[in-house]
Protein backbone atom coordinates (compact mmCIF):
# COMPACT_ATOMS: atom_id res chain seq x y z
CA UNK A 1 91.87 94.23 82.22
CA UNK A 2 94.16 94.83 79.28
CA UNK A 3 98.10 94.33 79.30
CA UNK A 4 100.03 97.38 80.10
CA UNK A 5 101.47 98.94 76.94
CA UNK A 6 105.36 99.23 77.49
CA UNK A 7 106.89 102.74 77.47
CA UNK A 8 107.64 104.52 73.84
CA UNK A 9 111.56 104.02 74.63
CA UNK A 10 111.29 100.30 75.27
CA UNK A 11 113.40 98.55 72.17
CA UNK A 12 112.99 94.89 74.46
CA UNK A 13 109.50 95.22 73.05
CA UNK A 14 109.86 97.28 69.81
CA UNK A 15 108.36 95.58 66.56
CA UNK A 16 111.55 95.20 65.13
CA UNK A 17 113.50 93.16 68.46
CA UNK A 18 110.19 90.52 68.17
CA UNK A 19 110.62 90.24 64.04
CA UNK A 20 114.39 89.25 64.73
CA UNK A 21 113.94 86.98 67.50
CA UNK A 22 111.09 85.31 65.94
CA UNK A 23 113.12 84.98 62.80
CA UNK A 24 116.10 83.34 64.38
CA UNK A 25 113.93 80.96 66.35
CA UNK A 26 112.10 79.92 63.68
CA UNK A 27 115.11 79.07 61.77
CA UNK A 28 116.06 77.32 65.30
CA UNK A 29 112.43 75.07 64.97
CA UNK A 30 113.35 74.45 61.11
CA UNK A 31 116.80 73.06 62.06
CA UNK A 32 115.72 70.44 64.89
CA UNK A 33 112.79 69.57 63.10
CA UNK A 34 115.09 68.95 60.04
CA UNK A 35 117.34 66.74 62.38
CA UNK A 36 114.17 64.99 63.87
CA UNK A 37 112.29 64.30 60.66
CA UNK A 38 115.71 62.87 59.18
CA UNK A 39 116.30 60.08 61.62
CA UNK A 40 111.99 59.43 61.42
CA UNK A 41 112.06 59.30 58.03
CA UNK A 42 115.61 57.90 57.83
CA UNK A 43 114.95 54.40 59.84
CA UNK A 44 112.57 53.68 57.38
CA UNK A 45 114.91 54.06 54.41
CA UNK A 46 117.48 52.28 55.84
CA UNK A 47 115.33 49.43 56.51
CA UNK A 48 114.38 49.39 53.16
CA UNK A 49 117.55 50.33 51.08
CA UNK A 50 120.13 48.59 53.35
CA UNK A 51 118.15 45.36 55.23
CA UNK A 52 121.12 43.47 55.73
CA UNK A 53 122.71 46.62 57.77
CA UNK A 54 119.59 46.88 60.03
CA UNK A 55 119.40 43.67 60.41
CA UNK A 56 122.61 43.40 62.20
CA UNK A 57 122.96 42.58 65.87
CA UNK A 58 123.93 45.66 67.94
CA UNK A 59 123.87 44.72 72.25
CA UNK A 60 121.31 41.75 71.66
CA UNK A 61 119.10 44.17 69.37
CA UNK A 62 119.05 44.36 65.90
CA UNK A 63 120.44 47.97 63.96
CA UNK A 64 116.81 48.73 63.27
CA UNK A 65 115.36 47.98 66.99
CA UNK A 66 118.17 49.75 68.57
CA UNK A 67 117.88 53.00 66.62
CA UNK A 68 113.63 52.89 67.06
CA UNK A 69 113.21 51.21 70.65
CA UNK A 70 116.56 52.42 72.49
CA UNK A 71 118.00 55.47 70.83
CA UNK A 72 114.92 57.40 69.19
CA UNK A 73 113.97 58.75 72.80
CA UNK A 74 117.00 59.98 73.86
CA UNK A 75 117.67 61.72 70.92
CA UNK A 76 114.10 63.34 70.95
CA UNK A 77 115.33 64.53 74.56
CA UNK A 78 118.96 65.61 73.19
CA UNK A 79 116.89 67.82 70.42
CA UNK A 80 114.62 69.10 72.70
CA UNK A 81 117.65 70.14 75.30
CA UNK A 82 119.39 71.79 72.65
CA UNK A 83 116.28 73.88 71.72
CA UNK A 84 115.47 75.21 74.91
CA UNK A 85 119.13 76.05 75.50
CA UNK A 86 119.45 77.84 72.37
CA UNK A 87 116.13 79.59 72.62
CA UNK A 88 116.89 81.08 75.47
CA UNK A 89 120.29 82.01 74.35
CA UNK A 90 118.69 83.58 71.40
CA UNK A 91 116.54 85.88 73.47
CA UNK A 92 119.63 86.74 76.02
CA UNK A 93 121.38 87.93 72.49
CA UNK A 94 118.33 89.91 71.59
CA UNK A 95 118.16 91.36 74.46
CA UNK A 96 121.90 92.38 75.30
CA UNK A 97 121.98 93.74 71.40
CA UNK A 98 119.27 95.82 72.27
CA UNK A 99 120.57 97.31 75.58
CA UNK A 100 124.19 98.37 74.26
């Protein structure tokens, strides 16, 4: 059975609210995968650049271990909190713009 096709005077599902909302969630995705790829890709630098800084002794844990075996999750979780929370703000924005 196909979807049902939303009424003619339905801007919630117009061409034009989906373009936007896509838009501004992409740029969303770009942003926390920007954040996530520069800690990834930044633990390696660091380790390589600065050794003496990673090396350091942080709760038992050296700089490096802390960041990769205690921090990295949490921050993947903090990212993906702030993504959902967004993206649904996003689409409450969309919508309410489109109603008024």
């Amino acid at each position: 059975m196909p979807p049902p096709t939303p009424p003619a005077d339905d801007a919630v599902h117009s061409e034009s609210f989906l373009h936007s909302l896509m838009r501004r969630q992409f740029t969303l995705s770009a942003t926390c995968a920007t954040a996530f790829l520069v800690v990834l890709l930044g633990v390696p630098l660091l380790n390589y650049f600065a050794p003496a800084l990673m090396a350091t002794r942080v709760g038992g844990f050296t700089l490096s271990w802390l960041i990769l075996g205690v921090l990295f999750f949490p921050f993947v979780w903090i990212i993906s909190w702030l993504f959902i929370r967004r993206s649904i703000a996003l689409e409450d924005d969309e919508v309410k713009s489109v109603k008024r």
